[in-house]
C-alpha atoms as a PDB file:
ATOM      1  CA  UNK A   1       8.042  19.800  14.787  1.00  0.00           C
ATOM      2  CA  UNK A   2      10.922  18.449  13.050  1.00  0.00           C
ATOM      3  CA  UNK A   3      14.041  20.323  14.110  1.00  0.00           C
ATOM      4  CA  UNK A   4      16.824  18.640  12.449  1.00  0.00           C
ATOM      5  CA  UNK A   5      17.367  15.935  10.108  1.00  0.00           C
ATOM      6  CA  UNK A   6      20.181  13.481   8.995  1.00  0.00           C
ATOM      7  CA  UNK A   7      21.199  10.673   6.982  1.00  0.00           C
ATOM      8  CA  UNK A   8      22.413   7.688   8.525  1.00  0.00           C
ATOM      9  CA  UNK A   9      23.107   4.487   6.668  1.00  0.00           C
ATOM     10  CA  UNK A  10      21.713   2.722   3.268  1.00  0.00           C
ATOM     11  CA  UNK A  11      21.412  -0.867   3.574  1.00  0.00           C
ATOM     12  CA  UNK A  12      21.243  -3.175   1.159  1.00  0.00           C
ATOM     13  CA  UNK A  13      20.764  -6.713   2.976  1.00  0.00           C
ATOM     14  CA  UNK A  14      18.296  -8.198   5.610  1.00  0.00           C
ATOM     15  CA  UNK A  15      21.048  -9.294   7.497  1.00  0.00           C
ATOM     16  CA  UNK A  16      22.409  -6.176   8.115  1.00  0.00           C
ATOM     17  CA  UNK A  17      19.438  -4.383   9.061  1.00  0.00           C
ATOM     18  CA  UNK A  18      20.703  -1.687  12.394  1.00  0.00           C
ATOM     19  CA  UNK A  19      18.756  -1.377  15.826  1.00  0.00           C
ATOM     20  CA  UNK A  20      19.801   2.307  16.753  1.00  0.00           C
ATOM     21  CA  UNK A  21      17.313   2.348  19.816  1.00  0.00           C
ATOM     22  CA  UNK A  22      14.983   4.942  18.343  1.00  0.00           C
ATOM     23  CA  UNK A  23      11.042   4.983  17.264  1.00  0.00           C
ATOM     24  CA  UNK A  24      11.124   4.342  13.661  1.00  0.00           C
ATOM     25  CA  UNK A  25       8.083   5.357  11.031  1.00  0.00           C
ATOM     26  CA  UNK A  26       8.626   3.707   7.830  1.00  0.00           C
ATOM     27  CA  UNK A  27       7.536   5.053   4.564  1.00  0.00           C
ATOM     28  CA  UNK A  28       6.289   2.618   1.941  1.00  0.00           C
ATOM     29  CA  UNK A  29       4.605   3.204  -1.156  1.00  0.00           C
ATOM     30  CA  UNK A  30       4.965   2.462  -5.521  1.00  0.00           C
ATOM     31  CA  UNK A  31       8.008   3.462  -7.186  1.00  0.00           C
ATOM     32  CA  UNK A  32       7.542   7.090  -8.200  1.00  0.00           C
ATOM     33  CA  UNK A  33       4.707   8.078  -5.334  1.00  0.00           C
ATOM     34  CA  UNK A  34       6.807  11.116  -4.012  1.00  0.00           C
ATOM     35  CA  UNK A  35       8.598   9.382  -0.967  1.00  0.00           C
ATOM     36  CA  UNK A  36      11.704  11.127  -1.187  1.00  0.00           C
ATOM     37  CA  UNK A  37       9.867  14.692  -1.646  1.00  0.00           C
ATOM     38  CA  UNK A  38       7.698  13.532   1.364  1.00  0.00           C
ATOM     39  CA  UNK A  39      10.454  13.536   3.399  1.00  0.00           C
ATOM     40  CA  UNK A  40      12.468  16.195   2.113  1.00  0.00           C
ATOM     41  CA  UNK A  41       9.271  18.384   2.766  1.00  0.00           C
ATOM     42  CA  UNK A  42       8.595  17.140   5.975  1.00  0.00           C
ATOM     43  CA  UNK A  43      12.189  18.017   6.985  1.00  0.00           C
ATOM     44  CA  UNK A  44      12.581  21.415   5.050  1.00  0.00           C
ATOM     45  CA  UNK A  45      15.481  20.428   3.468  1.00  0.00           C
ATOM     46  CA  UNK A  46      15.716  19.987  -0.087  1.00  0.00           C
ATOM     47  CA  UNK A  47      18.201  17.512  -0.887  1.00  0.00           C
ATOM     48  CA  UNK A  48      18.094  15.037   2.167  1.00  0.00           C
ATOM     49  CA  UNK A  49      16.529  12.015   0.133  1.00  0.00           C
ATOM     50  CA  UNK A  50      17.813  11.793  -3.090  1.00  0.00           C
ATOM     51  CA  UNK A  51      14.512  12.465  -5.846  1.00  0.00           C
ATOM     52  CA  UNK A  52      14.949  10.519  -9.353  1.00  0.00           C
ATOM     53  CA  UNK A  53      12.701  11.171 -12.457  1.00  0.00           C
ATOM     54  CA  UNK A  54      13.146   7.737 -12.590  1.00  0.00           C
ATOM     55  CA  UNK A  55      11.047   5.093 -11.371  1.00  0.00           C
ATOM     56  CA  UNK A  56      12.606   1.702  -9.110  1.00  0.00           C
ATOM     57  CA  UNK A  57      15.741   4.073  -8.199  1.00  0.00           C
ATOM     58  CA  UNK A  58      15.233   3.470  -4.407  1.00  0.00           C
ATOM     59  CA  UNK A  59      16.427  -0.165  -3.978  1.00  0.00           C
ATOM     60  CA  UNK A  60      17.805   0.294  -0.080  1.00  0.00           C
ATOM     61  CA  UNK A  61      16.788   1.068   3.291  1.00  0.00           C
ATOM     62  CA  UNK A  62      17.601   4.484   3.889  1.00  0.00           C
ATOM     63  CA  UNK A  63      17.443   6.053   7.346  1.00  0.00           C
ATOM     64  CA  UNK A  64      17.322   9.149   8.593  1.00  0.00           C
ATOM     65  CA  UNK A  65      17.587  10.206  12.226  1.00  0.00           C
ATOM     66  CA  UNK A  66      15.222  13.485  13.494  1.00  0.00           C
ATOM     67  CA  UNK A  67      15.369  15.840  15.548  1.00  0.00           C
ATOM     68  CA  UNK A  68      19.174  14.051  16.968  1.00  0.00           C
ATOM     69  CA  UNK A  69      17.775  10.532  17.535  1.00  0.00           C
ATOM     70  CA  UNK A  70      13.896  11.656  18.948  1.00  0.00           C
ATOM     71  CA  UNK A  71      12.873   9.122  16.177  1.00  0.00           C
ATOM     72  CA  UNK A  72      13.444   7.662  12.597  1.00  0.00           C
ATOM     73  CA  UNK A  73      12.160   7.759   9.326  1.00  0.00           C
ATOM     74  CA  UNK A  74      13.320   4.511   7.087  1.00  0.00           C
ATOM     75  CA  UNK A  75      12.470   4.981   3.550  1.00  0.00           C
ATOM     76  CA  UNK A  76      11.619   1.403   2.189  1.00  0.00           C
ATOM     77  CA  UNK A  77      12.320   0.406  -1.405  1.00  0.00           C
ATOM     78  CA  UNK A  78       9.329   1.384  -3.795  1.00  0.00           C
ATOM     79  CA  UNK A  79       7.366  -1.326  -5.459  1.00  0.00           C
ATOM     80  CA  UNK A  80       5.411  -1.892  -8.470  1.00  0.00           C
ATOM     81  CA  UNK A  81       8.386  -0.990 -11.287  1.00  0.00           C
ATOM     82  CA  UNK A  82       7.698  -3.476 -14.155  1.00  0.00           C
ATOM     83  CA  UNK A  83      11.294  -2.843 -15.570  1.00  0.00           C
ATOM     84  CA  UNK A  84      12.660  -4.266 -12.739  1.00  0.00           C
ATOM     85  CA  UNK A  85      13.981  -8.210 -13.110  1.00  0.00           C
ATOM     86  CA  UNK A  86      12.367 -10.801 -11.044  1.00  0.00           C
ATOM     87  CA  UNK A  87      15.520 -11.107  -9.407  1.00  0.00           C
ATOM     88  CA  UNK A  88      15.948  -7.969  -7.933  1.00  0.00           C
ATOM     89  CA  UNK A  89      11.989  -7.671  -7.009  1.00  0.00           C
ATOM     90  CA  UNK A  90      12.244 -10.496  -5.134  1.00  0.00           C
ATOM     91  CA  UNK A  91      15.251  -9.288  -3.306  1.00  0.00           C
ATOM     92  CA  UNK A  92      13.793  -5.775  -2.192  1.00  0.00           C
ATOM     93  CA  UNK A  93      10.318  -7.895  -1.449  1.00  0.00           C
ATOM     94  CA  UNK A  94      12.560 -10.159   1.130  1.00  0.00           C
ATOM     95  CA  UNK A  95      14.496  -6.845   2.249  1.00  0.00           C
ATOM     96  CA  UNK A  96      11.297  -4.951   3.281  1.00  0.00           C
ATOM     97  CA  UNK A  97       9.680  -8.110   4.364  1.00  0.00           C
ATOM     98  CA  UNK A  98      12.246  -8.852   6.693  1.00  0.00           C
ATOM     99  CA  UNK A  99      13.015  -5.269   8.168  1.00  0.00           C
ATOM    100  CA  UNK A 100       8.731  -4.980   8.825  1.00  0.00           C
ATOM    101  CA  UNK A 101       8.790  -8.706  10.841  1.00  0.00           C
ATOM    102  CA  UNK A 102      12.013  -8.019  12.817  1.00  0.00           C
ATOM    103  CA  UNK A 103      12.005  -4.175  13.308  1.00  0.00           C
ATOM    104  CA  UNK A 104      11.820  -4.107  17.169  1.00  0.00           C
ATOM    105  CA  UNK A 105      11.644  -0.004  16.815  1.00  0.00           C
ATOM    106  CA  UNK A 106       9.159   0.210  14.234  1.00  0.00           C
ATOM    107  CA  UNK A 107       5.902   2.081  15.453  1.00  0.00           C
ATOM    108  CA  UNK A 108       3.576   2.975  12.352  1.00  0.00           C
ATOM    109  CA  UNK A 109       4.707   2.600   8.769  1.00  0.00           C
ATOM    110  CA  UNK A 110       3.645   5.893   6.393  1.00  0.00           C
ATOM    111  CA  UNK A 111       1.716   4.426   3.055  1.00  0.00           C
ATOM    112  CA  UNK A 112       2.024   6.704   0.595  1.00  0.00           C
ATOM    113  CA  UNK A 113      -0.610   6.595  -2.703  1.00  0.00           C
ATOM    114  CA  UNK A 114      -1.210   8.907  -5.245  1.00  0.00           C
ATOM    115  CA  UNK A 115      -4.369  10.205  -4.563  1.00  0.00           C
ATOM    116  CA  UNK A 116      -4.680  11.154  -8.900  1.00  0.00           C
ATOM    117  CA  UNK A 117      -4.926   7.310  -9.171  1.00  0.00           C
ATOM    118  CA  UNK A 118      -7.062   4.091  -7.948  1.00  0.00           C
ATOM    119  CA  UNK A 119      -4.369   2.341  -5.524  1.00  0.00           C
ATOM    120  CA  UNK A 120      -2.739  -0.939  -7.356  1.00  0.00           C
ATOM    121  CA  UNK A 121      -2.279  -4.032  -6.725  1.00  0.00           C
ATOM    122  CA  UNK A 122       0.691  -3.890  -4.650  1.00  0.00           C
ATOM    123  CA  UNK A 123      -0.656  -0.852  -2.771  1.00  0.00           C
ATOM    124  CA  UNK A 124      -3.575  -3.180  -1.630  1.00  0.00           C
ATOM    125  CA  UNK A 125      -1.273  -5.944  -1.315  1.00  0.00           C
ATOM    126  CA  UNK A 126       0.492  -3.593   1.293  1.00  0.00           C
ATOM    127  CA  UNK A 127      -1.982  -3.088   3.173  1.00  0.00           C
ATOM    128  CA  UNK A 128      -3.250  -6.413   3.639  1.00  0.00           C
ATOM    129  CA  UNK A 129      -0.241  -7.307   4.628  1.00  0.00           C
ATOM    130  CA  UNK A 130       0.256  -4.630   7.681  1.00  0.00           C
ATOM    131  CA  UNK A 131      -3.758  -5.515   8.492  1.00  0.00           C
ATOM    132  CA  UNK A 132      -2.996  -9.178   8.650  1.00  0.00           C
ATOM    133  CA  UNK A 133       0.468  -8.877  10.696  1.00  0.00           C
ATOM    134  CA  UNK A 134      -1.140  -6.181  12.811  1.00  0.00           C
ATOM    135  CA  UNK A 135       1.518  -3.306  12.026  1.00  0.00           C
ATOM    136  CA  UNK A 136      -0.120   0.230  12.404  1.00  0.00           C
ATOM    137  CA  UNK A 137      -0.269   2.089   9.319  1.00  0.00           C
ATOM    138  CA  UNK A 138      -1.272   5.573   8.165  1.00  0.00           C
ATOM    139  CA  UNK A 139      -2.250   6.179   4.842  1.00  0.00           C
ATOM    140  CA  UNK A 140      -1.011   9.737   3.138  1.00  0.00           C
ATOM    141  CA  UNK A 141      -2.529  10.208  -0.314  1.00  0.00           C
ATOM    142  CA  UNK A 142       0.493  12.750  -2.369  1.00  0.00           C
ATOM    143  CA  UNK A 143       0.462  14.906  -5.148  1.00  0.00           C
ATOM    144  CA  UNK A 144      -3.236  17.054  -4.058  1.00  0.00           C
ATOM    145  CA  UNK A 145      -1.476  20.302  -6.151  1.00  0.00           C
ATOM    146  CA  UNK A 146      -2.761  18.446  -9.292  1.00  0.00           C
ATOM    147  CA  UNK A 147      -6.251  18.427  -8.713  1.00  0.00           C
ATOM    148  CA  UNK A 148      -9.045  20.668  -7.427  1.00  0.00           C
ATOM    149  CA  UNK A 149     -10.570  20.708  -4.094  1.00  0.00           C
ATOM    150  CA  UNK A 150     -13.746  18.814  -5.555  1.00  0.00           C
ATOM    151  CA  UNK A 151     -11.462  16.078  -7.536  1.00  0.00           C
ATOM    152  CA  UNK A 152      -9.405  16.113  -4.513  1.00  0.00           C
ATOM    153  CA  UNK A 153     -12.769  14.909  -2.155  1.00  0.00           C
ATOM    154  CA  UNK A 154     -13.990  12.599  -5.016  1.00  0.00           C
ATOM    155  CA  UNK A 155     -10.348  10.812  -5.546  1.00  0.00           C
ATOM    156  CA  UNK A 156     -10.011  10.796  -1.453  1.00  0.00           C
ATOM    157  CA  UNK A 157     -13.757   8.391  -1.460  1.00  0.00           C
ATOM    158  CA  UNK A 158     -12.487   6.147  -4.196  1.00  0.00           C
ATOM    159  CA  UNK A 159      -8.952   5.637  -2.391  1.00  0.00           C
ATOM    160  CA  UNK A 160     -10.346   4.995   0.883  1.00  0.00           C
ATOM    161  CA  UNK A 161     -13.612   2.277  -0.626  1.00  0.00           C
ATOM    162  CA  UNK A 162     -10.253   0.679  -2.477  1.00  0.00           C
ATOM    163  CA  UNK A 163      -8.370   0.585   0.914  1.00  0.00           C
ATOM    164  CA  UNK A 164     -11.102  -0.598   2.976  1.00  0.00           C
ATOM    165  CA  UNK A 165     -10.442   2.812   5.208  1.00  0.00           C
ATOM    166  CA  UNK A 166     -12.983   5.708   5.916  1.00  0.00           C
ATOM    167  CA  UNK A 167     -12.034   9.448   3.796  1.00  0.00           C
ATOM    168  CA  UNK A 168     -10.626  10.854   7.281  1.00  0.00           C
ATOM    169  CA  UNK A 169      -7.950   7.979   7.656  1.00  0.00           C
ATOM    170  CA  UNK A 170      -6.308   9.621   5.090  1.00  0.00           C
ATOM    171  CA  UNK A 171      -3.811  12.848   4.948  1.00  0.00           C
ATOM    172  CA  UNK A 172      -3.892  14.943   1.994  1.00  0.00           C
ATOM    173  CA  UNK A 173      -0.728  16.378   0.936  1.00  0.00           C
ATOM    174  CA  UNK A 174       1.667  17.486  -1.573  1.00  0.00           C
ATOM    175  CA  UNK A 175       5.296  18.490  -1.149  1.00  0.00           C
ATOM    176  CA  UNK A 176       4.858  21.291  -4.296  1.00  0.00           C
ATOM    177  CA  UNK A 177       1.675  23.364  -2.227  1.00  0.00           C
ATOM    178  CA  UNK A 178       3.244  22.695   1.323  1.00  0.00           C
ATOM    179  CA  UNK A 179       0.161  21.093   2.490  1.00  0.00           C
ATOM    180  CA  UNK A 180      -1.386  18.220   4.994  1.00  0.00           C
ATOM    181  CA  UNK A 181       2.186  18.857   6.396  1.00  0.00           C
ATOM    182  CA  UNK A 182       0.929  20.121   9.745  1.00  0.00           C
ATOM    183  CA  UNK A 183      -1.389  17.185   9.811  1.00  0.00           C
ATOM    184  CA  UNK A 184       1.289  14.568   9.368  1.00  0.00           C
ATOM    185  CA  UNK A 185       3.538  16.029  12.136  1.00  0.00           C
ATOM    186  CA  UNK A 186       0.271  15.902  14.564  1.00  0.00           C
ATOM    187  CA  UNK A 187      -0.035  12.326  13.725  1.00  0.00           C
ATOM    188  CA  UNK A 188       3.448  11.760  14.780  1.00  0.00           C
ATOM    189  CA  UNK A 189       3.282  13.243  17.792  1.00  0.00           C
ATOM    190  CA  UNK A 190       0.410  11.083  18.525  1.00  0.00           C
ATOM    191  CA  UNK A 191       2.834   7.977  17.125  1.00  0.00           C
ATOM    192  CA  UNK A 192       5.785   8.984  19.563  1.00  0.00           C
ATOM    193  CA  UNK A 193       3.424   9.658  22.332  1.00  0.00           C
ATOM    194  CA  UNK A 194       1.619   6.271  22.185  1.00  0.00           C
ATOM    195  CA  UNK A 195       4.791   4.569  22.106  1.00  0.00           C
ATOM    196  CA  UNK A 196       6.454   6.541  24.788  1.00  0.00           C
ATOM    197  CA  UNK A 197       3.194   5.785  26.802  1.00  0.00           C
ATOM    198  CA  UNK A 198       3.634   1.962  26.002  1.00  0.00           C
ATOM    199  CA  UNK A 199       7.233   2.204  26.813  1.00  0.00           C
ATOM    200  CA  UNK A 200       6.575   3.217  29.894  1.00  0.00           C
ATOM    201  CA  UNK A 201       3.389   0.720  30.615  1.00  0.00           C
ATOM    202  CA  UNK A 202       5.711  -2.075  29.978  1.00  0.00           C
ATOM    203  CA  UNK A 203       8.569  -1.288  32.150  1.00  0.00           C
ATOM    204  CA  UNK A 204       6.297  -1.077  35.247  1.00  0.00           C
END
């Protein structure tokens, strides 16, 4: 259950990356997959990440402490904008790149796809990427509210064969409806659990 919710910090360069000591569940996905609704729905607060009509607007780490430090959610920058220059794709590539490979507090990174569409590219370049450097991922499919429960199954199936992941290894959801919210805060519990567990295992 997530009692409270702040921001903490933007950050802009790899260097500067924070270690505040707490778990920390990043949220990846394409520019314009929901991420900041995610979150604001997760938290019940409306206004905690900023949501843009416009695509490529999240170009930072932003972090945001719950429930007064249990954990952390960092929003990485979204990927996939083609009006983005090479430049500055590169730059959020090496930012998120960096923060995944050195992030001593990271404990499962949130991949978010939109279930009304066959993951891209970049969403299966994701996740090869956290299979290959062994990061735990879940993978939360947004934006159900736009089709029925039968799309909803048949979308689900093609996602997961694209993914290489069985139907139940992803959460439905959508921040409109208020669903697969309950589900996601199980499998954080699970998340914070597990690492408290391996916490513990290792200072023995």
């Amino acid at each position: 259950m997530i009692k409270q919710a702040e921001f903490i910090i933007s950050v802009a360069e790899a260097a500067k990356i924070p270690d505040y000591g707490m778990p920390e569940i990043a949220i990846a996905g394409k520019s314009n997959v929901g991420k900041s609704s995610f979150i604001n729905f997760l938290t019940n607060q409306k206004k905690l990440a900023k949501t843009s009509s416009e695509p490529g607007r999240t170009r930072l780490l932003n972090y945001f402490k719950i429930n007064n430090g249990e954990y952390c959610f960092v929003d990485l920058p979204g990927y996939g904008y083609a009006k983005v220059n090479k430049t500055d794709k590169k730059k959020w590539g090496g930012l998120v790149e960096t923060y995944l490979q050195q992030s001593c507090n990271l404990i499962n990174v949130f991949v978010l796809v939109d279930i009304r569409h066959e993951p891209t590219e970049d969403d299966k370049l994701m996740v090869r990427y956290l299979y290959s450097t062994g990061i735990p991922f879940t993978l939360i499919a947004t934006k159900s509210d736009k089709l029925s429960r039968a799309q909803q199954q048949k979308c689900r199936a093609i996602v997961a064969n694209s993914l290489g992941v069985g139907t139940k290894d992803i959460i439905l959801t959508s921040s409109l409806s208020k669903t697969g919210k309950e589900e996601v805060l199980a499998r954080i519990d699970t998340l914070l659990e597990n690492a408290r567990s391996t916490g513990e295992d290792s200072a023995e």
